[in-house]
N, C-alpha and C. Protein backbone atom coordinates (compact mmCIF):
# COMPACT_ATOMS: atom_id res chain seq x y z
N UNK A 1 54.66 2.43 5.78
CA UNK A 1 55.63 2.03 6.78
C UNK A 1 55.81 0.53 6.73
N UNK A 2 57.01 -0.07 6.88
CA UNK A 2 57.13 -1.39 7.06
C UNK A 2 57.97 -1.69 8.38
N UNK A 3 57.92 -2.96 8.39
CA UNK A 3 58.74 -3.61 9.86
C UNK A 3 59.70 -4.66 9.56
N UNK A 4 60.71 -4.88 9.20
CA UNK A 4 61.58 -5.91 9.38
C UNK A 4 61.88 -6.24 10.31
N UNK A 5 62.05 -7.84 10.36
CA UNK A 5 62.79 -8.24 11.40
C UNK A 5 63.91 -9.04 11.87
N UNK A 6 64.62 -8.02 12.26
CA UNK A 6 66.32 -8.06 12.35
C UNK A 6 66.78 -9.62 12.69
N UNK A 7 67.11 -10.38 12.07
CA UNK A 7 67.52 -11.52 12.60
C UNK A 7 68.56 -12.00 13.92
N UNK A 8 69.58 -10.69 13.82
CA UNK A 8 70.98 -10.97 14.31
C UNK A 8 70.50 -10.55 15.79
N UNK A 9 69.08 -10.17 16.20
CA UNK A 9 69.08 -8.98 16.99
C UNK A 9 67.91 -9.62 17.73
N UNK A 10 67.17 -10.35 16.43
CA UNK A 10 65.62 -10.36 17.13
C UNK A 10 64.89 -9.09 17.56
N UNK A 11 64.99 -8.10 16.86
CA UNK A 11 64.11 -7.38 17.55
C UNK A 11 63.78 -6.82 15.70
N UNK A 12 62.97 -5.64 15.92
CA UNK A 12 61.92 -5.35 14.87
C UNK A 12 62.44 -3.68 14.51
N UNK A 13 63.01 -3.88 13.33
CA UNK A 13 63.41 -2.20 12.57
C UNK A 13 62.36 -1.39 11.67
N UNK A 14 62.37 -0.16 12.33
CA UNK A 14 61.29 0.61 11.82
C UNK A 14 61.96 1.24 10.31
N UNK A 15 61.54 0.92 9.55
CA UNK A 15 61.43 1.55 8.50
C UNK A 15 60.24 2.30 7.07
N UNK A 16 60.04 3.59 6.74
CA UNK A 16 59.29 4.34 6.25
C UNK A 16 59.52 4.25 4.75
N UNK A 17 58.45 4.65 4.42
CA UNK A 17 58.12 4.50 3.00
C UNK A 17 58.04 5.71 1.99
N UNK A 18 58.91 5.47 0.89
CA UNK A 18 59.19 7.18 0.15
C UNK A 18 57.76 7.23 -0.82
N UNK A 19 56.87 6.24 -0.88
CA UNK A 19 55.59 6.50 -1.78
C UNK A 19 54.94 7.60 -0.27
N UNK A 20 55.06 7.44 0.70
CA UNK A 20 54.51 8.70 1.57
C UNK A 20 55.38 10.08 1.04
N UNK A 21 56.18 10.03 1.29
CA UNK A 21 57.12 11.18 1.53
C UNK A 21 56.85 12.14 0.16
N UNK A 22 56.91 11.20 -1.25
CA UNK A 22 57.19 11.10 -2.37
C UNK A 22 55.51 12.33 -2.73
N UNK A 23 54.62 11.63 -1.98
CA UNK A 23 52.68 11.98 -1.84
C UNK A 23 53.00 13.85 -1.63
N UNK A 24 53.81 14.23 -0.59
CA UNK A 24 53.60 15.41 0.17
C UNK A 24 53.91 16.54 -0.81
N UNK A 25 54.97 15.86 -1.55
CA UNK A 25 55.62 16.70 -2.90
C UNK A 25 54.76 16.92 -3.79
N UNK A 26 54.23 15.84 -4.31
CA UNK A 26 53.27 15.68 -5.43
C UNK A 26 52.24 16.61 -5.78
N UNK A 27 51.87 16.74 -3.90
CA UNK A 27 50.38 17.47 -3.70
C UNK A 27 50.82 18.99 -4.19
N UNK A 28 51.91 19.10 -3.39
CA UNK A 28 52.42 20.69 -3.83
C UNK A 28 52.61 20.65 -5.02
N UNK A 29 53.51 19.91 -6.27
CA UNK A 29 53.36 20.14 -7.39
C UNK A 29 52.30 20.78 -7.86
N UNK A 30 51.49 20.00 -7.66
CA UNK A 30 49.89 20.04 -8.45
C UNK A 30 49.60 21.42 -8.68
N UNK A 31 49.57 21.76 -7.19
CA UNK A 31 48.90 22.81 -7.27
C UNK A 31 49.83 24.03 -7.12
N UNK A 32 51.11 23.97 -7.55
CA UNK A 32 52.33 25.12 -8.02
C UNK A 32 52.95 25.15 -9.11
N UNK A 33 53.28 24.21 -9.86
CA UNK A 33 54.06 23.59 -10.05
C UNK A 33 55.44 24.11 -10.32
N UNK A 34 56.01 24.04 -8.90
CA UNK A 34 57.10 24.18 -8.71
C UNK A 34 58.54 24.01 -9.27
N UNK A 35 59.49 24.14 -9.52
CA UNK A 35 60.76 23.19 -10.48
C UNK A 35 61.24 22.69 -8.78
N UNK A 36 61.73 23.67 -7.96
CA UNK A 36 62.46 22.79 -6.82
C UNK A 36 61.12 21.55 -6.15
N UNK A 37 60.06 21.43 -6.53
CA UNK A 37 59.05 20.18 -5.84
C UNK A 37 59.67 19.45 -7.49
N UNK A 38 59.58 19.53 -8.14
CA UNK A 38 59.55 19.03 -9.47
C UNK A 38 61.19 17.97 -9.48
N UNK A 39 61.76 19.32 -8.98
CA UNK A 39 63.17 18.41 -9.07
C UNK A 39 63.60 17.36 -7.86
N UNK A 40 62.77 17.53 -6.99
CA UNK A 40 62.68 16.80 -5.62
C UNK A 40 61.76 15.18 -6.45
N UNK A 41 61.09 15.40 -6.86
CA UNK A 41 60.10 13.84 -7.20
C UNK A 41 60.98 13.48 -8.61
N UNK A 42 62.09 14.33 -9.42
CA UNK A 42 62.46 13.83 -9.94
C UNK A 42 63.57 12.60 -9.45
N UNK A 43 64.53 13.13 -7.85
CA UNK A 43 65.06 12.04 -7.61
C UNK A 43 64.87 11.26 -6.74
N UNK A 44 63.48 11.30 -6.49
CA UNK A 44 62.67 9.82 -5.63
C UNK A 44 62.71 9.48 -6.92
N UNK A 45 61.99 9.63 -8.01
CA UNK A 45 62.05 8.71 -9.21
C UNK A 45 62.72 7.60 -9.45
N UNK A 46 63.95 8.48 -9.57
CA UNK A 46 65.52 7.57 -9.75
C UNK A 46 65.73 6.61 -8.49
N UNK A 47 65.53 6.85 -7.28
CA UNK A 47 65.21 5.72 -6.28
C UNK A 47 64.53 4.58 -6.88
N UNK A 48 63.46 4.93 -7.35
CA UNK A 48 62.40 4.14 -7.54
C UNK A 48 62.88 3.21 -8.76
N UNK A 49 63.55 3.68 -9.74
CA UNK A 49 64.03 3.21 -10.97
C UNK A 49 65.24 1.91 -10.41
N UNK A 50 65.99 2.05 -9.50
CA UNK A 50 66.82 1.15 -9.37
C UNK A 50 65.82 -0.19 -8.41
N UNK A 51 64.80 -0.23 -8.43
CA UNK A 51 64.33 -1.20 -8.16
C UNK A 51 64.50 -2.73 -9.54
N UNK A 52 64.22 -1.69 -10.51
CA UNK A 52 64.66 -2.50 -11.91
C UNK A 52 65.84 -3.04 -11.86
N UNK A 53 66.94 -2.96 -10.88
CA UNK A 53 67.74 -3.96 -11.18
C UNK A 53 67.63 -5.16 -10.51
N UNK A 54 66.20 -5.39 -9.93
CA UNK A 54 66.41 -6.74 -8.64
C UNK A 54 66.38 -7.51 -9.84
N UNK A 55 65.83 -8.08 -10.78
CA UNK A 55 66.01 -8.89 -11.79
C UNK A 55 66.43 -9.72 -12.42
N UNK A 56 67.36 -8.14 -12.33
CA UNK A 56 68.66 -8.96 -13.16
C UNK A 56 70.25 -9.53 -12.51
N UNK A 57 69.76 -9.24 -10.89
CA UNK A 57 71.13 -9.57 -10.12
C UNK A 57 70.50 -10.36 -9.14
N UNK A 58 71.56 -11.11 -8.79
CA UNK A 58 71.12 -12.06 -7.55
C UNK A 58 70.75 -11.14 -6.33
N UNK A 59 70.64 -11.56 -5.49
CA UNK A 59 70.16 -10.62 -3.75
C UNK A 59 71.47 -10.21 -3.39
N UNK A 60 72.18 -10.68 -3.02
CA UNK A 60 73.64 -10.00 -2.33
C UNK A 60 74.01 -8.60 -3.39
N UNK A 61 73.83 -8.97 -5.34
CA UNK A 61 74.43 -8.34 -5.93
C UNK A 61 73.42 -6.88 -5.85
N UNK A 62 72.36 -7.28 -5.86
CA UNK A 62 71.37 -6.07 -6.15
C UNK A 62 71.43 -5.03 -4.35
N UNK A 63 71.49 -5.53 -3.85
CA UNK A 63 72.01 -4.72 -2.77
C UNK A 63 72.58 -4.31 -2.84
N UNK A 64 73.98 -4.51 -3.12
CA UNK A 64 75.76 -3.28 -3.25
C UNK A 64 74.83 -2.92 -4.17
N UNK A 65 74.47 -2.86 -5.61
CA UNK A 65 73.92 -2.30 -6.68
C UNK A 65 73.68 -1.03 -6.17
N UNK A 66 72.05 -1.83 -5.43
CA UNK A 66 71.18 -0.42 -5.57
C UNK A 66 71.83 0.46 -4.49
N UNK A 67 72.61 0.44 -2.91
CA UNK A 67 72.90 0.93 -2.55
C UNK A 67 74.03 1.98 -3.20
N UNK A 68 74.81 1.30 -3.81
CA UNK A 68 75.70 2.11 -4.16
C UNK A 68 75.30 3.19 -5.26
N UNK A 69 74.45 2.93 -6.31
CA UNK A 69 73.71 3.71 -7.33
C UNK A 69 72.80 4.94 -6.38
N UNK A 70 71.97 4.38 -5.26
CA UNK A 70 71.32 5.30 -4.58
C UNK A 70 72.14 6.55 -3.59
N UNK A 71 73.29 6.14 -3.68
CA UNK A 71 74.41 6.91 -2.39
C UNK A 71 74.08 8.84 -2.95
N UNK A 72 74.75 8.30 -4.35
CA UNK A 72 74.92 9.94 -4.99
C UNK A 72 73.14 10.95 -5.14
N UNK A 73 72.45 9.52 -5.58
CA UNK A 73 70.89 10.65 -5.51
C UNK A 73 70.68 10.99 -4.06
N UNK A 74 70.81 10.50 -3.28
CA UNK A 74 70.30 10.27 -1.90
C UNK A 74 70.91 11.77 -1.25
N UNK A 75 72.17 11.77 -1.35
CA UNK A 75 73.44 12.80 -0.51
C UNK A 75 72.53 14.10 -1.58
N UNK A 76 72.07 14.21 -2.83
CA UNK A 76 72.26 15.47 -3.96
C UNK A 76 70.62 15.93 -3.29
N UNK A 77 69.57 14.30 -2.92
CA UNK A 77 68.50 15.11 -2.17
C UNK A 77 68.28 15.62 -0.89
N UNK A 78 69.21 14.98 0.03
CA UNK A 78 69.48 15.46 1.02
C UNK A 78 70.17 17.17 1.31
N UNK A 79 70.52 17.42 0.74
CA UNK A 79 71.45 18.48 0.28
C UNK A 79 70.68 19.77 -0.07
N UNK A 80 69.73 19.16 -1.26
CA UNK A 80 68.97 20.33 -1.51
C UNK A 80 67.99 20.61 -0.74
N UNK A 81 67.18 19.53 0.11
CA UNK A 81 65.86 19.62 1.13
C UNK A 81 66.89 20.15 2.04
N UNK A 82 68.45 20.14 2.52
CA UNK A 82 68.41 20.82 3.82
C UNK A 82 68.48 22.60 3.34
N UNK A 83 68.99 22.75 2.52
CA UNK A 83 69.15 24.01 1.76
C UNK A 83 67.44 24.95 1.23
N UNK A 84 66.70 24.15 1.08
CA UNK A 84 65.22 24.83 1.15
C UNK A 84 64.96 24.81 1.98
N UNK A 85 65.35 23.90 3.06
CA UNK A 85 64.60 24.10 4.46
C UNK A 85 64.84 25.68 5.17
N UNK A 86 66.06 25.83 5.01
CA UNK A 86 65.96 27.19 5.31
C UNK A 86 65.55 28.22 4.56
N UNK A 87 64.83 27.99 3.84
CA UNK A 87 64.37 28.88 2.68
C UNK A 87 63.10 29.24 2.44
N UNK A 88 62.16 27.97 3.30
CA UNK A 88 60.94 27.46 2.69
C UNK A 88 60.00 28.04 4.64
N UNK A 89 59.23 28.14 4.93
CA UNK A 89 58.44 28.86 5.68
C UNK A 89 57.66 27.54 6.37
N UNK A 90 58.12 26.82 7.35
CA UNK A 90 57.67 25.29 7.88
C UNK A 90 56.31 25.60 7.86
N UNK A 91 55.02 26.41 7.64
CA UNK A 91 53.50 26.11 8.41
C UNK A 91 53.16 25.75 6.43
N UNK A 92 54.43 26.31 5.41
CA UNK A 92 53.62 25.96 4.40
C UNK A 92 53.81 24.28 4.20
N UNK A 93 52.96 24.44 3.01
CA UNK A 93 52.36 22.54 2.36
C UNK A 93 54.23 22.09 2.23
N UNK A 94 55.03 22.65 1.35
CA UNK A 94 56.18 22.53 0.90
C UNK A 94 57.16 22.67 2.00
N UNK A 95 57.07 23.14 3.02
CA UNK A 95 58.34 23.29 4.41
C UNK A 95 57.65 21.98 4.73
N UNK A 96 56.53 21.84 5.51
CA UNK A 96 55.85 20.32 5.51
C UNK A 96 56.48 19.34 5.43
N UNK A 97 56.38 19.28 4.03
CA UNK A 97 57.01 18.16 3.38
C UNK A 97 58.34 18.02 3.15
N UNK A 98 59.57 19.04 3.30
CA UNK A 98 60.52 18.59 3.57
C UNK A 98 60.45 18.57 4.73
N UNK A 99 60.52 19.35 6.20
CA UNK A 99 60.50 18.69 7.37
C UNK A 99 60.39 17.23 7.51
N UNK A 100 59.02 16.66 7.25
CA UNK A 100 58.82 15.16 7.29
C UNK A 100 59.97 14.53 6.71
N UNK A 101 60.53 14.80 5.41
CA UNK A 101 61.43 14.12 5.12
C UNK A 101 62.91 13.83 5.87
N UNK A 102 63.12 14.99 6.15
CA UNK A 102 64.56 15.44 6.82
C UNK A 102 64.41 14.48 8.20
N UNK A 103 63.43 14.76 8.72
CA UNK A 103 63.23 14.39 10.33
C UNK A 103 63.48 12.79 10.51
N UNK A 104 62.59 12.27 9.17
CA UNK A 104 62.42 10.60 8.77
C UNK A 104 63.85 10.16 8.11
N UNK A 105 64.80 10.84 8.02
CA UNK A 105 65.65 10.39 6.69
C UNK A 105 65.96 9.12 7.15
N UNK A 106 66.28 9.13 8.72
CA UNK A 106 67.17 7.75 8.37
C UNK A 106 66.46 6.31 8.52
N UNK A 107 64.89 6.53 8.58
CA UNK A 107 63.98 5.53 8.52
C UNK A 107 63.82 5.64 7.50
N UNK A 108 63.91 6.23 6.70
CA UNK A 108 63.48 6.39 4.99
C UNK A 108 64.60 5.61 4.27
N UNK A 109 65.73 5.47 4.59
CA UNK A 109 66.66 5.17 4.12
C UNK A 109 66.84 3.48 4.40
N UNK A 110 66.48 3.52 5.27
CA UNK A 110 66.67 1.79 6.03
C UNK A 110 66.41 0.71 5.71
N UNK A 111 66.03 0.76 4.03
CA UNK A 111 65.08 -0.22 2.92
C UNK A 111 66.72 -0.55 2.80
N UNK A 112 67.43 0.61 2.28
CA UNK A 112 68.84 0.33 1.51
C UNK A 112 69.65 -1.00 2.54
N UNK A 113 69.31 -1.57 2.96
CA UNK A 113 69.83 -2.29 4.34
C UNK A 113 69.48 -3.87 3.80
N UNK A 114 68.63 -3.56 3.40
CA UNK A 114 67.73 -5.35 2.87
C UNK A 114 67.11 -5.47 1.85
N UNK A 115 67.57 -6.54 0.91
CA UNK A 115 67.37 -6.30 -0.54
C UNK A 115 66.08 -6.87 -0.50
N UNK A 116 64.93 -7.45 0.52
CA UNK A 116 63.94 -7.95 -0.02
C UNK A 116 62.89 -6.42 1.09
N UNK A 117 63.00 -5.56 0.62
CA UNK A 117 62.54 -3.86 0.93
C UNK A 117 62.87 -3.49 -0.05
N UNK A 118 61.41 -2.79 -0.36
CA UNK A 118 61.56 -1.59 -1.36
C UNK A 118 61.07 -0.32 -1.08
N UNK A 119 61.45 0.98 -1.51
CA UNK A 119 61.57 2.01 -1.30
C UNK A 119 59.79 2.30 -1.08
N UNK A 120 59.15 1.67 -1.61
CA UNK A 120 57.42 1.95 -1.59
C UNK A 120 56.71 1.03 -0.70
N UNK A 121 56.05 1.15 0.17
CA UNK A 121 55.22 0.39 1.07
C UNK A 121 53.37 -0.09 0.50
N UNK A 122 53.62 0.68 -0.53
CA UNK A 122 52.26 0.41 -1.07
C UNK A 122 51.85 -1.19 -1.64
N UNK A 123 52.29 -2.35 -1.89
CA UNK A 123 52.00 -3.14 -2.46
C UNK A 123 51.51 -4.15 -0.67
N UNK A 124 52.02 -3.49 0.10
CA UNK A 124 52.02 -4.41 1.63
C UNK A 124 50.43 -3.49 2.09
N UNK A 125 50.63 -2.19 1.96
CA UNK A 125 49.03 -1.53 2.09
C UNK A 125 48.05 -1.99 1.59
N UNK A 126 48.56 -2.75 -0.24
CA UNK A 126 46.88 -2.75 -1.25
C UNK A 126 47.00 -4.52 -0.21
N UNK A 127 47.72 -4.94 -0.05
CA UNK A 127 47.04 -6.54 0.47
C UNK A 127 46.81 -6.24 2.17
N UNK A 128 46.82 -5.74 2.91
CA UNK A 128 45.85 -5.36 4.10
C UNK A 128 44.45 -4.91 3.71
N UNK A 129 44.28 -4.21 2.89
CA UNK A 129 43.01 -3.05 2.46
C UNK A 129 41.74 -3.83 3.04
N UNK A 130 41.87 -4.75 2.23
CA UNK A 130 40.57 -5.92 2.26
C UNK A 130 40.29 -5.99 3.68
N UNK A 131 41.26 -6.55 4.87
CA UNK A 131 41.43 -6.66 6.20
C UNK A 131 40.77 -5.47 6.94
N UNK A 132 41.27 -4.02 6.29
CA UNK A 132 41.18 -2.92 7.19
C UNK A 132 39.58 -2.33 6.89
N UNK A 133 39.09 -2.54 5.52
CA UNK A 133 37.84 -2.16 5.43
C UNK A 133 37.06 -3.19 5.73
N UNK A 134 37.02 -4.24 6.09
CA UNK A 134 36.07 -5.37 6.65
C UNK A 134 36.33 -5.41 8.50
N UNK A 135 36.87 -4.37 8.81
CA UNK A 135 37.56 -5.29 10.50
C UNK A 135 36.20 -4.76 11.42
N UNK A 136 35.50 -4.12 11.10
CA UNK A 136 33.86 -3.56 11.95
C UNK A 136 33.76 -5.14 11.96
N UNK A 137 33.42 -6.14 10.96
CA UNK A 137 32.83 -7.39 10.99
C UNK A 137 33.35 -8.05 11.83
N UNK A 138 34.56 -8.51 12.47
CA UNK A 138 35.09 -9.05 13.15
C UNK A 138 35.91 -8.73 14.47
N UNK A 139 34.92 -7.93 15.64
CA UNK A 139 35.86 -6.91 16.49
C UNK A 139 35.89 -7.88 17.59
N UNK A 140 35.58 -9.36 17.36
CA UNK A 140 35.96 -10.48 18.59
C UNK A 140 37.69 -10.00 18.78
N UNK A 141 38.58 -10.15 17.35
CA UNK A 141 39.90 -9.61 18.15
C UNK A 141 40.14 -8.33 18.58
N UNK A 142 39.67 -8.80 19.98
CA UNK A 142 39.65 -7.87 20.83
C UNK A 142 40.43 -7.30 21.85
N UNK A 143 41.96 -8.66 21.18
CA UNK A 143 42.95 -9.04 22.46
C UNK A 143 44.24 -9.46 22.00
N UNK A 144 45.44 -9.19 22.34
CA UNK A 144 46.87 -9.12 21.31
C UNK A 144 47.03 -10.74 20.89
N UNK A 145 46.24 -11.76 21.40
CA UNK A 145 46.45 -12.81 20.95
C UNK A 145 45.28 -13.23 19.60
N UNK A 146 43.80 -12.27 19.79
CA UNK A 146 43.51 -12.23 18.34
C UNK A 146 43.81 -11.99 17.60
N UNK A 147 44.47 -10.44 17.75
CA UNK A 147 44.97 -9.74 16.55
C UNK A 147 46.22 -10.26 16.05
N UNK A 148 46.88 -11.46 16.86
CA UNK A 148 48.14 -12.06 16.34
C UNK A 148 47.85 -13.03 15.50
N UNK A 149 46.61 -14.05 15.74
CA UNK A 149 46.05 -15.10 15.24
C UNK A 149 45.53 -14.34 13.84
N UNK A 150 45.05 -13.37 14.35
CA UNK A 150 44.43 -12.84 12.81
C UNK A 150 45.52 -12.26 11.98
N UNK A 151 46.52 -11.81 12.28
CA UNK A 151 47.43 -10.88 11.85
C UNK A 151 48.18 -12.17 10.72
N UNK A 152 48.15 -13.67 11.31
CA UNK A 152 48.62 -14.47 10.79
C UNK A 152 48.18 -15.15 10.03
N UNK A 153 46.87 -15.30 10.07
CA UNK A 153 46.35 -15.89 9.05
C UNK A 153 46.05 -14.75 7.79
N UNK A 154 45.66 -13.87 7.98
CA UNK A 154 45.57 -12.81 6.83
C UNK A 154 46.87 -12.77 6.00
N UNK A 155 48.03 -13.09 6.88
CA UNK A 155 49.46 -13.02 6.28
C UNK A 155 49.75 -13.99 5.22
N UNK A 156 48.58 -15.42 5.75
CA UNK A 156 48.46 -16.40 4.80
C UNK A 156 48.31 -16.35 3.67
N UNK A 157 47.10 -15.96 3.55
CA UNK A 157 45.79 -15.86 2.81
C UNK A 157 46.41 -14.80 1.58
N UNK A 158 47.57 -13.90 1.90
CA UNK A 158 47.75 -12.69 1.14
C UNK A 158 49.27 -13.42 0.36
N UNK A 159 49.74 -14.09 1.23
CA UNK A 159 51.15 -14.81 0.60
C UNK A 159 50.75 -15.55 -0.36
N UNK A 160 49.58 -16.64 0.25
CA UNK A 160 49.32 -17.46 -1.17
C UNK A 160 48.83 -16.61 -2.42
N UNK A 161 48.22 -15.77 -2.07
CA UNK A 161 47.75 -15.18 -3.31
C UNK A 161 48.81 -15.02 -4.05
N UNK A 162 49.63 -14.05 -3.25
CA UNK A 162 51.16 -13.42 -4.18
C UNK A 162 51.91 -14.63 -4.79
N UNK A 163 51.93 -15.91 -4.49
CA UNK A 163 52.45 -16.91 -5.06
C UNK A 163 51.26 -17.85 -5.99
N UNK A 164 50.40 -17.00 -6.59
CA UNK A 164 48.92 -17.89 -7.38
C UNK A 164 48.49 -18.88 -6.71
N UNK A 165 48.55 -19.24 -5.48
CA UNK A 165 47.81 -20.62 -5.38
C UNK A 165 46.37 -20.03 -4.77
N UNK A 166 45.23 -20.82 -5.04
CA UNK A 166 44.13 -20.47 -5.13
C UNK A 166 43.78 -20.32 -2.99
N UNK A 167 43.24 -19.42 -2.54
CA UNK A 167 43.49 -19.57 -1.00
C UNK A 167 42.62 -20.71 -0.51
N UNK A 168 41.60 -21.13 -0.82
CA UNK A 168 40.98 -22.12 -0.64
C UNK A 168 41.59 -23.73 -0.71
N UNK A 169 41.86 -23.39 -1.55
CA UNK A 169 42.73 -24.88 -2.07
C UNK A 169 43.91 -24.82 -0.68
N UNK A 170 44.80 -23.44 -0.92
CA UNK A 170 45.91 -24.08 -0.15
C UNK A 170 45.21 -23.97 1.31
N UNK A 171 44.46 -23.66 1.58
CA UNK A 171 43.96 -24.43 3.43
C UNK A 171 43.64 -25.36 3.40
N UNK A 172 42.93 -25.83 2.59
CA UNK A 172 42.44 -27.05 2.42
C UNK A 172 43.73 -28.17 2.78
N UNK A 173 44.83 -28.23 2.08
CA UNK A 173 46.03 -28.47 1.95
C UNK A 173 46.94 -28.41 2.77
N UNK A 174 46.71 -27.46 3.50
CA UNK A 174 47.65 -27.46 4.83
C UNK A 174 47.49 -27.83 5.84
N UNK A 175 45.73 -27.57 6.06
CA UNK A 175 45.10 -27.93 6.73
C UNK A 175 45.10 -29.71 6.96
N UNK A 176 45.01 -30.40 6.12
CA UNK A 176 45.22 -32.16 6.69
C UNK A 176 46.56 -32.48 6.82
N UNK A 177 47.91 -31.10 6.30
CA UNK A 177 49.08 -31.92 6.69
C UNK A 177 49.76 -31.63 7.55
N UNK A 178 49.02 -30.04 8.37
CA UNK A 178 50.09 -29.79 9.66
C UNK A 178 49.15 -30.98 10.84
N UNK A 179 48.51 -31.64 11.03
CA UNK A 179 48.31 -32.51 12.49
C UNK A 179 49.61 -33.48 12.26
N UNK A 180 50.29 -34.06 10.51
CA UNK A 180 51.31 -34.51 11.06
C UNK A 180 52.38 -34.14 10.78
N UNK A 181 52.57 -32.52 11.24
CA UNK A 181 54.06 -32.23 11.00
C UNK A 181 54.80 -32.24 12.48
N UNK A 182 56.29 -32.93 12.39
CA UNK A 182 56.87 -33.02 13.91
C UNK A 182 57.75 -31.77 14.04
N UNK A 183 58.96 -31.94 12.55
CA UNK A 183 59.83 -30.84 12.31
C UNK A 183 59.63 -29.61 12.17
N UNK A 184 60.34 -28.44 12.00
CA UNK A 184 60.15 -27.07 11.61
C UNK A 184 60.35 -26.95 10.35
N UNK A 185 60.84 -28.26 9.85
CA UNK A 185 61.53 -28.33 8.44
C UNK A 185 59.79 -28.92 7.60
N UNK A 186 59.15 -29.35 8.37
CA UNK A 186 58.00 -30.34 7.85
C UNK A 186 57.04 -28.93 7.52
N UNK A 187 57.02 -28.00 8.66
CA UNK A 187 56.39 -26.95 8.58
C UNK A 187 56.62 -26.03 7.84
N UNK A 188 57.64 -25.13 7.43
CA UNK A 188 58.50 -24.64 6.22
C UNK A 188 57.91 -25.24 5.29
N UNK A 189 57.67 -26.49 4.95
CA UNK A 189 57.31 -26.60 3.65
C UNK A 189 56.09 -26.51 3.12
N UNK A 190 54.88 -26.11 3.76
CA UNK A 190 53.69 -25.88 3.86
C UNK A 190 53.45 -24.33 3.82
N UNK A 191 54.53 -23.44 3.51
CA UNK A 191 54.86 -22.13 3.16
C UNK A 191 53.91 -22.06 2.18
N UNK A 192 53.96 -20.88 1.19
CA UNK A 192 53.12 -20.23 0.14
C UNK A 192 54.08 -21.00 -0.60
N UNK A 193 55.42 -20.43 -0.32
CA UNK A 193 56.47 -19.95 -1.16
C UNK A 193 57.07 -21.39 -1.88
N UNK A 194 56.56 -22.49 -0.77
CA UNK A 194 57.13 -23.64 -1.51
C UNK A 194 56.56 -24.47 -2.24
N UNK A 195 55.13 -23.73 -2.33
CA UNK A 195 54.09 -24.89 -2.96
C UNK A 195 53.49 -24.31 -4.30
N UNK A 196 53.14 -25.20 -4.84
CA UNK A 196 51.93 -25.02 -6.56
C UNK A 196 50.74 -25.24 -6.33
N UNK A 197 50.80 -24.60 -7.52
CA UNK A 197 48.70 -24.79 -7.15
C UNK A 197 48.93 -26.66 -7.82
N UNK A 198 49.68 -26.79 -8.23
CA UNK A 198 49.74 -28.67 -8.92
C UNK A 198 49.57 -29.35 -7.68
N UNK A 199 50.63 -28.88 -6.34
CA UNK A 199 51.47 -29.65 -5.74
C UNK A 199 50.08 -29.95 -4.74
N UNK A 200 48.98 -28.71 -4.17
CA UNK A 200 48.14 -28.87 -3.59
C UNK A 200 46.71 -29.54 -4.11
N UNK A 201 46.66 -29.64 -5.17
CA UNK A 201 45.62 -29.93 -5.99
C UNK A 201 45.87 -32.01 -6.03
N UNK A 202 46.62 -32.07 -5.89
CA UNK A 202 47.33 -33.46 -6.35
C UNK A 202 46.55 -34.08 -5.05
């Protein structure tokens, strides 16, 4: 699951993740192997495949892109999950899993909205992990202003990584230059996103 947050609106859009949805199918494959589960993970696939064009198009372009490329798989899976649904017996593994889907569609869909979302939530899961299997050690946040303080610095710590700078280094680094930042503009630049491991090391 992920959370954007809506700028125009200020408030926070729920959106779901097809590496879940994508899981429920899988399991049934396995152990059927089905052609209608088969042909269902074949067009999450193709979802998944137009991620390959962020690349090669700017942000505005890869949006119309992928939306528009995703319209026809999207409507052909929709179509067939509502058509098994009546077909398929909801207490089994396979009614299951389309239910969930059908019920979620239009949170499932809500990535197509913002080109910096992708259809899989898993790369935002593997950088919490560390957080969620260590949090027994640290149950002082005990209070929505810890878990915000913590929520933020972990956010740090996981950005710099994703941008190589070593996490040590960049606190070190930020640490002696926010007492003199005045602007928001001074602060912005003490981002992950704007710095080198050169620029902090220097």
């Amino acid at each position: 699951m992920k959370r954007l947050r809506a700028e125009s609106a200020g408030t926070i859009d729920h959106v779901l993740c097809w590496a879940h949805a994508r899981r429920k199918f899988y399991s049934y494959w396995e152990l059927s192997e089905s052609e209608d589960a088969r042909t269902i993970l074949d067009d999450m696939r193709d979802l998944f495949r137009l991620e390959e064009l962020r690349d090669s198009l700017s942000k505005k372009g890869f949006l119309k892109q992928r939306k528009n490329r995703a319209g026809p798989v999207l409507e052909d899976l929709k179509n067939r999950l509502t058509s098994l649904s009546s077909q398929t017996p909801p207490g089994l593994a396979f009614g299951k899993a389309i239910a969930y889907t059908l019920d979620n569609w239009e949170l499932l869909v809500r990535y197509l909205e913002h080109s910096e979302l992708t259809p899989s939530n898993n790369a935002a899961e593997n950088a919490i992990r560390p957080f969620v299997v260590g949090r027994k050690n640290w149950l002082f946040s005990a209070t929505p202003t810890g878990a915000c303080a913590s929520a933020i610095l972990y956010s740090m710590v996981e950005s710099a990584k994703l941008h190589r700078l070593p996490v040590y280094d960049y606190f070190y680094f930020i640490l002696r230059k926010l007492p003199y930042c005045r602007a928001e503009a001074e602060y912005t630049e003490l981002l992950p996103f704007n710095l080198t491991t050169e620029t902090i090391k220097a």
